[in-house]
PDB file of N, CA and C in Angstrom:
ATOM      1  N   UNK A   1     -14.422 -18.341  -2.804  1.00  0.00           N
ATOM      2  CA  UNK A   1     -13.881 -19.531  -2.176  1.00  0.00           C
ATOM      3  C   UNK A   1     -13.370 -19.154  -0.793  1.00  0.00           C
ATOM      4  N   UNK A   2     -13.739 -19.843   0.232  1.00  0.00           N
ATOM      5  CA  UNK A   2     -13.213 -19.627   1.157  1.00  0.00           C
ATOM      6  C   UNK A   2     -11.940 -20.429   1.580  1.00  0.00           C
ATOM      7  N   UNK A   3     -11.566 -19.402   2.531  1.00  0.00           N
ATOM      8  CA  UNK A   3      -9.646 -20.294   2.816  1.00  0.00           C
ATOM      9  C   UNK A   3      -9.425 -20.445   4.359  1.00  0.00           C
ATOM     10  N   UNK A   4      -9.241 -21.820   4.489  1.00  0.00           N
ATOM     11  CA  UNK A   4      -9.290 -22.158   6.022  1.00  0.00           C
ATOM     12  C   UNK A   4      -7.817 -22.285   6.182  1.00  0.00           C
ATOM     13  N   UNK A   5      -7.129 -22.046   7.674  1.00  0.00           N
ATOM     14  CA  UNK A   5      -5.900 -21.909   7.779  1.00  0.00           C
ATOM     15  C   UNK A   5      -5.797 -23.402   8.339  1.00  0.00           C
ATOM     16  N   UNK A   6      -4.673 -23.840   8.736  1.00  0.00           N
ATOM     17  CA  UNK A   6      -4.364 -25.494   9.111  1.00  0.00           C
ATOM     18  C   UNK A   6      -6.004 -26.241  10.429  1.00  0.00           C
ATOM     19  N   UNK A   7      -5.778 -25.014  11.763  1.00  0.00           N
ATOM     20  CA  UNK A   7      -6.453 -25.044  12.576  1.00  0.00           C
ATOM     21  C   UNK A   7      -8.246 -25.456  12.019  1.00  0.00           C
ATOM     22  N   UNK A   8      -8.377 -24.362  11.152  1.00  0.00           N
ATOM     23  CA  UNK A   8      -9.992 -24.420  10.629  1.00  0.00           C
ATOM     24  C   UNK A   8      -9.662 -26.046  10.297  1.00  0.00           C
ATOM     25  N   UNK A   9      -8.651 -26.541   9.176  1.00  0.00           N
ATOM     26  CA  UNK A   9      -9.272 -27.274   8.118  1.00  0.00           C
ATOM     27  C   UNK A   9      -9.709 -28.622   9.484  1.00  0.00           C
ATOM     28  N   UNK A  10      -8.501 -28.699  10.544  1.00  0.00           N
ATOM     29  CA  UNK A  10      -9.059 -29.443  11.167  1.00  0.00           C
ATOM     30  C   UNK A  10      -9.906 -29.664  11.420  1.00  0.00           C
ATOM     31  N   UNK A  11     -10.382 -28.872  12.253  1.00  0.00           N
ATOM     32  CA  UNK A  11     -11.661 -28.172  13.123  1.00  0.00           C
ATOM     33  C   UNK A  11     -13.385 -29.213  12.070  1.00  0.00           C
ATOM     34  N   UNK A  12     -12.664 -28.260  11.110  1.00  0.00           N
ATOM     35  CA  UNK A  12     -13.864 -28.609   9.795  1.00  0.00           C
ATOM     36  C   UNK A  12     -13.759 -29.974   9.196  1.00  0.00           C
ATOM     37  N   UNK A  13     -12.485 -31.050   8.768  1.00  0.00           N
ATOM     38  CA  UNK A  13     -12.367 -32.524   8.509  1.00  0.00           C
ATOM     39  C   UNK A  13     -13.006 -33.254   9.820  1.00  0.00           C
ATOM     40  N   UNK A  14     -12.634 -32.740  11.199  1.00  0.00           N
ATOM     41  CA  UNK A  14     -12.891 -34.008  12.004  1.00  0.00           C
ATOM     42  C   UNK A  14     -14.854 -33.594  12.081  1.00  0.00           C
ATOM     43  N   UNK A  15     -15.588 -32.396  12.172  1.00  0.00           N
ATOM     44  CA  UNK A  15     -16.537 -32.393  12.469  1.00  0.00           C
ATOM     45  C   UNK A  15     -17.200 -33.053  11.195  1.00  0.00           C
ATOM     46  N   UNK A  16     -16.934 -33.031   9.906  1.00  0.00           N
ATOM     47  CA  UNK A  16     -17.399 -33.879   8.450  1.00  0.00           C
ATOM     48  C   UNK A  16     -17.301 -35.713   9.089  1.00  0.00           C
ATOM     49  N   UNK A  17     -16.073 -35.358   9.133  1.00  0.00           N
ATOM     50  CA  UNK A  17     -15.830 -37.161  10.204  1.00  0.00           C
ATOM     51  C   UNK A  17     -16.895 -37.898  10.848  1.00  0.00           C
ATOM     52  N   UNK A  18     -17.265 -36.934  11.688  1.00  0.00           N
ATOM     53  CA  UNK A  18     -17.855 -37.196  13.166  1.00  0.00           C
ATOM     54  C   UNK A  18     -19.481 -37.534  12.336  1.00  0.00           C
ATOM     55  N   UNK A  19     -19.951 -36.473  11.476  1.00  0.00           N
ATOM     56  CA  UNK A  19     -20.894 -36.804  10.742  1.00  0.00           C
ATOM     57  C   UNK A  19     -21.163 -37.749   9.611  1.00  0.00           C
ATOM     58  N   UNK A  20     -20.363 -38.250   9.716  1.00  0.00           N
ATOM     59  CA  UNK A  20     -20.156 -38.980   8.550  1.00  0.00           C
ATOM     60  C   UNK A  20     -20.266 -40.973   9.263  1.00  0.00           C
ATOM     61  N   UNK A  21     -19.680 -40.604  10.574  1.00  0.00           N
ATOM     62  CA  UNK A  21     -20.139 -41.819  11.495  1.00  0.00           C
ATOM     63  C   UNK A  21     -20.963 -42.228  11.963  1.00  0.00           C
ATOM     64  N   UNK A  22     -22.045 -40.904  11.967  1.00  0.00           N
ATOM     65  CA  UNK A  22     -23.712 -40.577  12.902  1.00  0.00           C
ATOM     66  C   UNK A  22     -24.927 -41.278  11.782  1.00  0.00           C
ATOM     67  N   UNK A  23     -24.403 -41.040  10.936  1.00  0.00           N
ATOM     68  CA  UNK A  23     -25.280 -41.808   9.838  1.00  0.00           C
ATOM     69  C   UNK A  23     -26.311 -42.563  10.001  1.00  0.00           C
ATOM     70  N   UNK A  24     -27.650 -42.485   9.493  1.00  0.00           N
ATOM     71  CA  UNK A  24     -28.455 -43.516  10.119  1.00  0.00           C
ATOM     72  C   UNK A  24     -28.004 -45.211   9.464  1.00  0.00           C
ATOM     73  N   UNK A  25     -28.298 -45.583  10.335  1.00  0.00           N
ATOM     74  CA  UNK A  25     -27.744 -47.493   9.634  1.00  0.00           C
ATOM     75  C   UNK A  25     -28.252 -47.993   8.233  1.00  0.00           C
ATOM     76  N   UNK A  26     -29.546 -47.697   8.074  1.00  0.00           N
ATOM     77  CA  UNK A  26     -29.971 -47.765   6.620  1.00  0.00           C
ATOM     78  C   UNK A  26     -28.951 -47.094   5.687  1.00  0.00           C
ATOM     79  N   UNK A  27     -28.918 -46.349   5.631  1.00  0.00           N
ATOM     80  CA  UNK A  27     -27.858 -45.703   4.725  1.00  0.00           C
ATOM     81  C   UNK A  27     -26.424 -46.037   4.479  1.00  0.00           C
ATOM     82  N   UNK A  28     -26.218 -46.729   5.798  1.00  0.00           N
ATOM     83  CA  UNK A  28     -24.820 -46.951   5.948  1.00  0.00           C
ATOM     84  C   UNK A  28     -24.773 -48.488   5.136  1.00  0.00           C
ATOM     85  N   UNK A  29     -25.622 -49.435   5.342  1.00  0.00           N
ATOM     86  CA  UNK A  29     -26.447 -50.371   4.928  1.00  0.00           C
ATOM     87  C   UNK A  29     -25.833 -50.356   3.073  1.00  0.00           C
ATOM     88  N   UNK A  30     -26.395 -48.913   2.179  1.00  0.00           N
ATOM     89  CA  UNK A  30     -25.839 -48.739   0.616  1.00  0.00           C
ATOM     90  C   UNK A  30     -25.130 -49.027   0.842  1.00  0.00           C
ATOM     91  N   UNK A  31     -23.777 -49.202   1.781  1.00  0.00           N
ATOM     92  CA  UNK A  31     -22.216 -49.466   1.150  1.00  0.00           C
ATOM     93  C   UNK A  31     -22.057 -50.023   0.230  1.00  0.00           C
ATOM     94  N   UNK A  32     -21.378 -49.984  -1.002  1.00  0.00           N
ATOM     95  CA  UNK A  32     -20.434 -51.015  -1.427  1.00  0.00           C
ATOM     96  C   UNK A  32     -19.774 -51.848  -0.603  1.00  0.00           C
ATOM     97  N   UNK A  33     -19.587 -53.632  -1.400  1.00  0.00           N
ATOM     98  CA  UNK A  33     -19.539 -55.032  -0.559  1.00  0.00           C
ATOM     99  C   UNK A  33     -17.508 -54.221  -0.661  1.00  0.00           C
ATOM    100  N   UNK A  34     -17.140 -53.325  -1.323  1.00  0.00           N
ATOM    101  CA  UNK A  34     -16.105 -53.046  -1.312  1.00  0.00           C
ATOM    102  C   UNK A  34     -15.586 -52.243  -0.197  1.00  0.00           C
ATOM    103  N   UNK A  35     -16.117 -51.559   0.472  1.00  0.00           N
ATOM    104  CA  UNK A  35     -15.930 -50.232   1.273  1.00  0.00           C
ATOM    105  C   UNK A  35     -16.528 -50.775   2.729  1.00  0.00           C
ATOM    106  N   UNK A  36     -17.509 -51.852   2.443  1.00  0.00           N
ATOM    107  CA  UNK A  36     -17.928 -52.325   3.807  1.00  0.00           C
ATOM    108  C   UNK A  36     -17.311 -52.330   5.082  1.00  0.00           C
ATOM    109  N   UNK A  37     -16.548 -53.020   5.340  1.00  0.00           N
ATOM    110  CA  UNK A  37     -15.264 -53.149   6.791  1.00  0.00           C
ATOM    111  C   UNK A  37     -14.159 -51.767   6.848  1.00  0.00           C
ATOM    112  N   UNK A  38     -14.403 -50.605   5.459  1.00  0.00           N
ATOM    113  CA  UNK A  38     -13.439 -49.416   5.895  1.00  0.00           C
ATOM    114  C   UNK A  38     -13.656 -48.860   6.913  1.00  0.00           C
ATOM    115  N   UNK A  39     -12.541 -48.080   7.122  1.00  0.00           N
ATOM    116  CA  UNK A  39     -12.689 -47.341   8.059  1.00  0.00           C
ATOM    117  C   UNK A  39     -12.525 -45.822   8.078  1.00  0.00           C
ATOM    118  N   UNK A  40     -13.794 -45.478   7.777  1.00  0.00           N
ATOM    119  CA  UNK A  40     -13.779 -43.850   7.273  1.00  0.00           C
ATOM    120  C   UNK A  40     -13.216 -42.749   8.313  1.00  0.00           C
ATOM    121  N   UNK A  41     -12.656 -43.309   9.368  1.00  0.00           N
ATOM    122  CA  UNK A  41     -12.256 -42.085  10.269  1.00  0.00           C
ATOM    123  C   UNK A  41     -10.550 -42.130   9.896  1.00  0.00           C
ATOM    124  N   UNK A  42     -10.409 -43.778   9.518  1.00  0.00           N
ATOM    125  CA  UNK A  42      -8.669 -43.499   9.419  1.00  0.00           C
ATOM    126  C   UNK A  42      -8.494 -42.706   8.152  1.00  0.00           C
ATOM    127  N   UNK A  43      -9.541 -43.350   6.797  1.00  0.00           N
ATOM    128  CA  UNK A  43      -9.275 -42.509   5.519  1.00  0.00           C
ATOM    129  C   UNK A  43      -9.450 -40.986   5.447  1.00  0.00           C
ATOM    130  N   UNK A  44     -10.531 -40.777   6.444  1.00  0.00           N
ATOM    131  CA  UNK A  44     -10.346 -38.810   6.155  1.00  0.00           C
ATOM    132  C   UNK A  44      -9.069 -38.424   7.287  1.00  0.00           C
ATOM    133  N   UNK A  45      -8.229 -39.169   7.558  1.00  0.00           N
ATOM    134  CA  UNK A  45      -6.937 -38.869   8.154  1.00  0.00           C
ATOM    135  C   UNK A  45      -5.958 -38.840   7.855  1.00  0.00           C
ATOM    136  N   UNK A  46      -6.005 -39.974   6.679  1.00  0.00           N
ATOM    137  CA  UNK A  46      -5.200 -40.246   5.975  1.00  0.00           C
ATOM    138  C   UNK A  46      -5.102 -39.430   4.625  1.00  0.00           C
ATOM    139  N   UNK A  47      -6.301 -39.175   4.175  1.00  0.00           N
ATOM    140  CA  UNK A  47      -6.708 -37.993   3.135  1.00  0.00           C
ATOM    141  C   UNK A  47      -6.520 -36.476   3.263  1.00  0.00           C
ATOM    142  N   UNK A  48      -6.276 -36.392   5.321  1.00  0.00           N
ATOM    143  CA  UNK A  48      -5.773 -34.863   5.393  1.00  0.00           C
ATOM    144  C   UNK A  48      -3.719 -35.070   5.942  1.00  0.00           C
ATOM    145  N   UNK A  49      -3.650 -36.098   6.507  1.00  0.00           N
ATOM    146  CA  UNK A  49      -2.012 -36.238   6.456  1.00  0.00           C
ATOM    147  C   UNK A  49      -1.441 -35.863   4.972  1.00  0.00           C
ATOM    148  N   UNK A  50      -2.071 -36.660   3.976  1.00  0.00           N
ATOM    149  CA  UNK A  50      -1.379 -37.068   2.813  1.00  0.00           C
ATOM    150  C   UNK A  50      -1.408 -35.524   1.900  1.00  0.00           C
ATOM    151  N   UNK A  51      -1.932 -34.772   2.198  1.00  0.00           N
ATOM    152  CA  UNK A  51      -2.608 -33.494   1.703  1.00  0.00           C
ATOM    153  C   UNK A  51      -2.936 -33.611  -0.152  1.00  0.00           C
ATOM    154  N   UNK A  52      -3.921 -34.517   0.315  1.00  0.00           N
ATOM    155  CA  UNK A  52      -4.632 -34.900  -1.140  1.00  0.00           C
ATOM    156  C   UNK A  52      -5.870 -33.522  -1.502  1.00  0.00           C
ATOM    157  N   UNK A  53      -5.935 -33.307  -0.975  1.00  0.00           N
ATOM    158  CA  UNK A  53      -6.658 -31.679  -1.511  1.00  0.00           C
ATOM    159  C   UNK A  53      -5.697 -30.538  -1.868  1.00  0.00           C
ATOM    160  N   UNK A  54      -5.031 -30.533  -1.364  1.00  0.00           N
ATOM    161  CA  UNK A  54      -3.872 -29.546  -2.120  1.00  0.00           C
ATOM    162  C   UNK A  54      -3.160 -30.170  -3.553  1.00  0.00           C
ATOM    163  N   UNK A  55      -2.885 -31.125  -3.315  1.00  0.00           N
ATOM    164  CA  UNK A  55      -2.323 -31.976  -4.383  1.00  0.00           C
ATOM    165  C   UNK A  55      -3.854 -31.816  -5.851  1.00  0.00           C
ATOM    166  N   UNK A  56      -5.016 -32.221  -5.401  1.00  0.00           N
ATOM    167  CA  UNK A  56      -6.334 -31.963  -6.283  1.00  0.00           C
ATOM    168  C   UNK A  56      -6.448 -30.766  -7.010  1.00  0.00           C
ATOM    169  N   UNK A  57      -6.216 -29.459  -5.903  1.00  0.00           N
ATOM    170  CA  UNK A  57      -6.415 -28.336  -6.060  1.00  0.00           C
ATOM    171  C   UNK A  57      -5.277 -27.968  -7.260  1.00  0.00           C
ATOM    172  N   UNK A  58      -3.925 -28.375  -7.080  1.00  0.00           N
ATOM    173  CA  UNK A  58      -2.921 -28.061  -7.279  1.00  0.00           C
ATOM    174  C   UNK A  58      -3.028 -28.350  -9.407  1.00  0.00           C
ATOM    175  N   UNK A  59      -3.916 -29.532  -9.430  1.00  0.00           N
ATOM    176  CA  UNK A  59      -3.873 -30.247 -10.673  1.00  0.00           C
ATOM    177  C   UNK A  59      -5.234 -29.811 -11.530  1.00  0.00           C
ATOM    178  N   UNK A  60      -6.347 -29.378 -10.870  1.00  0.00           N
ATOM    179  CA  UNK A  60      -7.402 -29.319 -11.207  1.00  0.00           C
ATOM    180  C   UNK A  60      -7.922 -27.659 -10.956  1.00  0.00           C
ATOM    181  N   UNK A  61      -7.280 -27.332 -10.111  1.00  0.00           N
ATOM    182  CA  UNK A  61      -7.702 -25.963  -9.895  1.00  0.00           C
ATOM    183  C   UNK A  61      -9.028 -25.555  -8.682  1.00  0.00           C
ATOM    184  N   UNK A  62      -9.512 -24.607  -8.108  1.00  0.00           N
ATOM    185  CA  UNK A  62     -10.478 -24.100  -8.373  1.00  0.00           C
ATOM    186  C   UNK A  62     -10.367 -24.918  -6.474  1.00  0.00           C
ATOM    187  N   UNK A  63     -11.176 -25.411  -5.885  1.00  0.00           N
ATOM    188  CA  UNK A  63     -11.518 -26.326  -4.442  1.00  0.00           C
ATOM    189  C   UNK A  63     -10.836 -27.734  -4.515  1.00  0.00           C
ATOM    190  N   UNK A  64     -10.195 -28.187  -5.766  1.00  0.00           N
ATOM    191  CA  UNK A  64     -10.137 -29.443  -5.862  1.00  0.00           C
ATOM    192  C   UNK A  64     -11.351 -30.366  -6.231  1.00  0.00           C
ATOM    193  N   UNK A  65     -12.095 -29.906  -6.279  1.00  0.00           N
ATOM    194  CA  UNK A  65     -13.258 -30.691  -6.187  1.00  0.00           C
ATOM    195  C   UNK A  65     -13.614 -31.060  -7.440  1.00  0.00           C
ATOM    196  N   UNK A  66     -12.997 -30.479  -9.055  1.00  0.00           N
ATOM    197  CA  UNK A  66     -13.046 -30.943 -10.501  1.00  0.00           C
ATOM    198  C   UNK A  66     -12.464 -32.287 -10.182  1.00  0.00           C
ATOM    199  N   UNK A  67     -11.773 -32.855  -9.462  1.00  0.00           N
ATOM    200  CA  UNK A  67     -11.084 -34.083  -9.372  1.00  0.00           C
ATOM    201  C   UNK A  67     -12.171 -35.266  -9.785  1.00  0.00           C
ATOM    202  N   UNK A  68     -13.252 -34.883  -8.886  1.00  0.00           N
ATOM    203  CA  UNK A  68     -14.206 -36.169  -8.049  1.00  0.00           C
ATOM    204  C   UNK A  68     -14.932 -36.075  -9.692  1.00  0.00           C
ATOM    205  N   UNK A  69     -15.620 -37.466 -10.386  1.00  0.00           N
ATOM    206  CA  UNK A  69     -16.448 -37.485 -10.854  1.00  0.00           C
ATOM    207  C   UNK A  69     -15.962 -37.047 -12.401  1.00  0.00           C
ATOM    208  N   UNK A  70     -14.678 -37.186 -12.713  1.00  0.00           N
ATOM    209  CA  UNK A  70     -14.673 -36.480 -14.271  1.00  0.00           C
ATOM    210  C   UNK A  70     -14.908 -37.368 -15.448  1.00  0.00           C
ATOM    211  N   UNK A  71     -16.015 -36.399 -15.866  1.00  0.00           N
ATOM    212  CA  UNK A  71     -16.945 -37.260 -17.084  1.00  0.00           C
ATOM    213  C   UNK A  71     -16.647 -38.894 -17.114  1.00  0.00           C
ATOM    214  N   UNK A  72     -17.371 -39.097 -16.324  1.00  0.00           N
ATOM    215  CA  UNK A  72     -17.455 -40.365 -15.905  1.00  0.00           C
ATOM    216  C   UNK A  72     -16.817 -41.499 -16.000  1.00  0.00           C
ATOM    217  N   UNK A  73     -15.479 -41.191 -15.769  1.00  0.00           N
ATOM    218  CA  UNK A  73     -14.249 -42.201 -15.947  1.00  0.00           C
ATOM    219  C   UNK A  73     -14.367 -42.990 -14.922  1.00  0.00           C
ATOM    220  N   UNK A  74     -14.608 -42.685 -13.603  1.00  0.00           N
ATOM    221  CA  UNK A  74     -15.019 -43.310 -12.901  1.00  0.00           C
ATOM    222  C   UNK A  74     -16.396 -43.369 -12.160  1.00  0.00           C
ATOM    223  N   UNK A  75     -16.645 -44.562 -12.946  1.00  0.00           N
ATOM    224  CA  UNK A  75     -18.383 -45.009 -12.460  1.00  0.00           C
ATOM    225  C   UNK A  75     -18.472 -46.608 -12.022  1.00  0.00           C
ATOM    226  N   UNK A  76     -17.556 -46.806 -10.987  1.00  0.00           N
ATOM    227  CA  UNK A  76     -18.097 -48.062 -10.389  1.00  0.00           C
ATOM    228  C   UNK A  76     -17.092 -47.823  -8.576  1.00  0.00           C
ATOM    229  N   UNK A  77     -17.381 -48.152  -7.835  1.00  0.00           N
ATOM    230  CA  UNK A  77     -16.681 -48.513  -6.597  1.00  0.00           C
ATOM    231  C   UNK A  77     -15.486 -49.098  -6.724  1.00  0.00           C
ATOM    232  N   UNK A  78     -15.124 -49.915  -7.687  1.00  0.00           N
ATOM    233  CA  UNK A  78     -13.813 -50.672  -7.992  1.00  0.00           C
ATOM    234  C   UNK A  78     -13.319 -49.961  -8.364  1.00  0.00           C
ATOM    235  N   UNK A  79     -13.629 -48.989  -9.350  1.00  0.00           N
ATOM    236  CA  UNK A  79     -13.249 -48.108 -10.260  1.00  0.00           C
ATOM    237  C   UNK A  79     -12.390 -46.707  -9.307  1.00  0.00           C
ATOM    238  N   UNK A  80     -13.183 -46.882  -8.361  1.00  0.00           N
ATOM    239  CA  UNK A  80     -12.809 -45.427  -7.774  1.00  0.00           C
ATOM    240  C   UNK A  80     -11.622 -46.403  -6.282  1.00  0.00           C
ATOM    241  N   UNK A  81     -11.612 -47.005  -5.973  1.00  0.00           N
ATOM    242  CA  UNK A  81     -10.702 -47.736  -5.090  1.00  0.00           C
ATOM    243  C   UNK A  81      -9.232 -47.762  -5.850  1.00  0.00           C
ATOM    244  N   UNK A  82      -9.530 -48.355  -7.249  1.00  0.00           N
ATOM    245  CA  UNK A  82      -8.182 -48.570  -8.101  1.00  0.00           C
ATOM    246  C   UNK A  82      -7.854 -47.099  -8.289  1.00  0.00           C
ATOM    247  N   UNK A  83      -8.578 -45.618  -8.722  1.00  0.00           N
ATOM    248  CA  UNK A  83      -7.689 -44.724  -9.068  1.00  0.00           C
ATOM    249  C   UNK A  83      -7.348 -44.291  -7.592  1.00  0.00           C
ATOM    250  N   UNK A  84      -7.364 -43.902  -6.607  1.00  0.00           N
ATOM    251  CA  UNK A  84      -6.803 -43.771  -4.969  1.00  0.00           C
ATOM    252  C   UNK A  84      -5.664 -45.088  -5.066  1.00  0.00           C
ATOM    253  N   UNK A  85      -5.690 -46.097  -5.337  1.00  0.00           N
ATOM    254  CA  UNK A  85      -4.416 -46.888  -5.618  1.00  0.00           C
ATOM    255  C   UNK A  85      -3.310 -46.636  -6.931  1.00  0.00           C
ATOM    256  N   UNK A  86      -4.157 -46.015  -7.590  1.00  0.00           N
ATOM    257  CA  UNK A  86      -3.302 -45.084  -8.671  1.00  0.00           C
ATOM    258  C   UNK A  86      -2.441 -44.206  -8.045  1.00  0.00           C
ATOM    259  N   UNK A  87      -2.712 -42.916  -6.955  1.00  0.00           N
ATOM    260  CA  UNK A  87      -2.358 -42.160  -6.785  1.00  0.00           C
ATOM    261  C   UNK A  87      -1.417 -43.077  -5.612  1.00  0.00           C
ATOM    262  N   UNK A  88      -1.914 -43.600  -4.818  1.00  0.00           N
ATOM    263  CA  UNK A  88      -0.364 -44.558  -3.810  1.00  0.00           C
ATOM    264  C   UNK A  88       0.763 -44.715  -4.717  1.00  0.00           C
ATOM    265  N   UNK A  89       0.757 -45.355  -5.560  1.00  0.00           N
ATOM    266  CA  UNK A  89       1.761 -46.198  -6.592  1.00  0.00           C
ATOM    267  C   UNK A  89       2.043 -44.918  -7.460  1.00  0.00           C
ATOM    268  N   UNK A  90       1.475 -43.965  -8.117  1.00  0.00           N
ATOM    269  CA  UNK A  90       2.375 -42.909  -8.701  1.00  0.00           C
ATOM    270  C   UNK A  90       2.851 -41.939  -7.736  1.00  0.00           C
ATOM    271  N   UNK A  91       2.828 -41.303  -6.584  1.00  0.00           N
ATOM    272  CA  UNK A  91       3.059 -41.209  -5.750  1.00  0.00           C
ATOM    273  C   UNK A  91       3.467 -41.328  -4.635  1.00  0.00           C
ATOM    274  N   UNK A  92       4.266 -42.608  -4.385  1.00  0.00           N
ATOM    275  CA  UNK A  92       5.198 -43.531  -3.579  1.00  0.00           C
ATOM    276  C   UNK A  92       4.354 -43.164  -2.905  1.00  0.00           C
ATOM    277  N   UNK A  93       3.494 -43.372  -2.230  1.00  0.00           N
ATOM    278  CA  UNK A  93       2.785 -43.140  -0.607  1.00  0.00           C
ATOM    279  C   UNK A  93       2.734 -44.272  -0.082  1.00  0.00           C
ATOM    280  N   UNK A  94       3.097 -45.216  -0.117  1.00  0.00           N
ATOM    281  CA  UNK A  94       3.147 -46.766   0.410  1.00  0.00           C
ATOM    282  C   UNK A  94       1.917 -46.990   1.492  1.00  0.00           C
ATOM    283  N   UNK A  95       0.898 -46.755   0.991  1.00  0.00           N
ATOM    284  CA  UNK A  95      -0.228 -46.600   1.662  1.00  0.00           C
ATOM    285  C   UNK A  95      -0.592 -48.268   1.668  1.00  0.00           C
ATOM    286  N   UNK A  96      -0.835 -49.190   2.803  1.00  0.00           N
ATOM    287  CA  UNK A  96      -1.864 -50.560   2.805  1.00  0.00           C
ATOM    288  C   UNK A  96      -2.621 -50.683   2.026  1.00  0.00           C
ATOM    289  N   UNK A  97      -3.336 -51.701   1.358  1.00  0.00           N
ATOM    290  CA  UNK A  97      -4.213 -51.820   1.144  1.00  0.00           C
ATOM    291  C   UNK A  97      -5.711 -51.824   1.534  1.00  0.00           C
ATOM    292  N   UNK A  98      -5.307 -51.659   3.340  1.00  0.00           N
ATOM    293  CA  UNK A  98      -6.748 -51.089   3.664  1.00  0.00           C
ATOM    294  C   UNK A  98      -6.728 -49.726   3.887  1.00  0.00           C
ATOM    295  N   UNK A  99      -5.792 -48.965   3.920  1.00  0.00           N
ATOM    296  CA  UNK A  99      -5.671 -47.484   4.052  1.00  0.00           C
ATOM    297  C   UNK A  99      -6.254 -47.486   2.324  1.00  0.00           C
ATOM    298  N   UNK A 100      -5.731 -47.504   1.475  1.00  0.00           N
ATOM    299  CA  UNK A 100      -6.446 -46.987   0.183  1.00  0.00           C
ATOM    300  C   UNK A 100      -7.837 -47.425   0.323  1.00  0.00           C
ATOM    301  N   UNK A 101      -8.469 -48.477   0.480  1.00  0.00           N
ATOM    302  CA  UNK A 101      -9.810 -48.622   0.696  1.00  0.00           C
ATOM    303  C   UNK A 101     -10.695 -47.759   1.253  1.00  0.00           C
ATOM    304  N   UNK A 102      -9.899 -47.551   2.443  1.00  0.00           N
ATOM    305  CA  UNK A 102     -10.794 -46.405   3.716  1.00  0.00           C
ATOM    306  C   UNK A 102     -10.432 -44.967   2.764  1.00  0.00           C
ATOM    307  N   UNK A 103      -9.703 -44.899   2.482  1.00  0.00           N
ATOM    308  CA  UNK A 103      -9.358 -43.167   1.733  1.00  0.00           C
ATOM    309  C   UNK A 103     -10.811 -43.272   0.520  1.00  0.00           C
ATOM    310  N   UNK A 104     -10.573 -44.022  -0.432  1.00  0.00           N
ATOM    311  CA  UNK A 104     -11.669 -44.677  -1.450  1.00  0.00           C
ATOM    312  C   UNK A 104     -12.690 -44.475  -0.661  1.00  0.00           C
ATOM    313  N   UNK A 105     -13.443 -45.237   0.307  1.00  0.00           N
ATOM    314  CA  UNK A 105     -14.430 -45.532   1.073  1.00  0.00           C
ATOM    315  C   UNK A 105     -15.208 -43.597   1.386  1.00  0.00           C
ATOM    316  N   UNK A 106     -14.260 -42.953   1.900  1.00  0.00           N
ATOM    317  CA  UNK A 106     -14.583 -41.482   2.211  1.00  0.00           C
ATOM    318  C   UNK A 106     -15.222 -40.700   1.232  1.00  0.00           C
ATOM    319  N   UNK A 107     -13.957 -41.039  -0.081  1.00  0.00           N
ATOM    320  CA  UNK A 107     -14.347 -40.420  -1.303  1.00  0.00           C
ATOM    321  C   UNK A 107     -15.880 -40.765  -1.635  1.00  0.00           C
ATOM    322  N   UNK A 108     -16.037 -42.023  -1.831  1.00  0.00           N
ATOM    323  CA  UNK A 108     -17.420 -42.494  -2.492  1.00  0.00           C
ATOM    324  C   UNK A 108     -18.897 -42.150  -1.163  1.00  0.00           C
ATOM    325  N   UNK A 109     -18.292 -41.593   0.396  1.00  0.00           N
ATOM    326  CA  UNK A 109     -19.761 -41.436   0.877  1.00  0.00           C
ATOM    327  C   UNK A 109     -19.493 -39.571   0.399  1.00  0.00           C
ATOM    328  N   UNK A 110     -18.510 -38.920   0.426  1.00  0.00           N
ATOM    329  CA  UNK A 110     -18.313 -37.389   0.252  1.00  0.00           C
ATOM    330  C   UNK A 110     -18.765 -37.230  -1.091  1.00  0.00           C
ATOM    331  N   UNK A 111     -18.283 -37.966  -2.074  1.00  0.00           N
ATOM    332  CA  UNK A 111     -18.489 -37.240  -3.478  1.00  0.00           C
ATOM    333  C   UNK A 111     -19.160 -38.267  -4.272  1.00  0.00           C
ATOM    334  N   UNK A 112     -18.956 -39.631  -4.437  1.00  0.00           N
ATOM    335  CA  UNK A 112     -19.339 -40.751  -5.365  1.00  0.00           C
ATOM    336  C   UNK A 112     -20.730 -41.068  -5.202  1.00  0.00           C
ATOM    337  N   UNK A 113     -21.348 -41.925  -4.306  1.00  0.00           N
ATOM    338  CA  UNK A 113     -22.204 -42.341  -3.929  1.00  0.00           C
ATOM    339  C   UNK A 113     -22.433 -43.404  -4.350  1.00  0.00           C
ATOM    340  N   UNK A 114     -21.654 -44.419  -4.888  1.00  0.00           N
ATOM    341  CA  UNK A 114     -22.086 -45.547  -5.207  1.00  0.00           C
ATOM    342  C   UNK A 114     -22.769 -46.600  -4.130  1.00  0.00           C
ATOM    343  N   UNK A 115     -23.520 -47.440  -4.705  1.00  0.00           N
ATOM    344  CA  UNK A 115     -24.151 -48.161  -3.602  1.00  0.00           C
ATOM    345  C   UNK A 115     -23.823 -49.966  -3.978  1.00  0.00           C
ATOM    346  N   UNK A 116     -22.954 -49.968  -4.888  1.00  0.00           N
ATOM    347  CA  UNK A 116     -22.941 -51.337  -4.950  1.00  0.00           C
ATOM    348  C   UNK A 116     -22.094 -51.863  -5.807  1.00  0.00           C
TER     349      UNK A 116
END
């Protein structure tokens, strides 16, 4: 596993960002009618302020990355919007309701892939 110090993780979230905006339009097109109007540059900002990968890592072990996808508890776009509103509300993070969307929105083009 590799270990990035504060500087890297930046370095490495905003260039994922930046790619993640370049997208060809077809693709961008799959959104979920849920995730449509997010805004994926505020949610992977809001996903590295909030230090939701340490918090992942912290519970799951290993990259954090056992988080995303466990045995299929969550398998719909709604599904995965409401648990990121799980974690606001057990977690006092008094996050908007379009900040959890856009955080949601990141998750599902990084790890989910739902299209609808």
């Amino acid at each position: 596993m590799v270990k990035f110090n504060m500087h890297q993780r930046v370095i490495v979230n905003t260039a994922l960002t930046c790619a993640a905006l370049l997208l060809p339009l077809p693709l961008m097109a799959q959104t979920p009618a849920i995730f449509k109007d997010a805004d994926l540059l505020m949610g992977q900002s809001l996903i590295n302020q909030n230090n939701c990968i340490a918090c992942h890592t912290q519970q799951v072990g290993g990259d954090g990355s056992g988080m995303y996808k466990p045995l299929g508890r969550i398998n719909t776009a709604g599904l995965l919007r409401g648990m990121v509103e799980q974690c606001n509300t057990s977690l006092g993070m008094s996050l908007f309701p379009e900040e959890v969307t856009a955080i949601a929105a990141v998750l599902n083009h990084t790890h989910y892939k739902f299209t609808d």
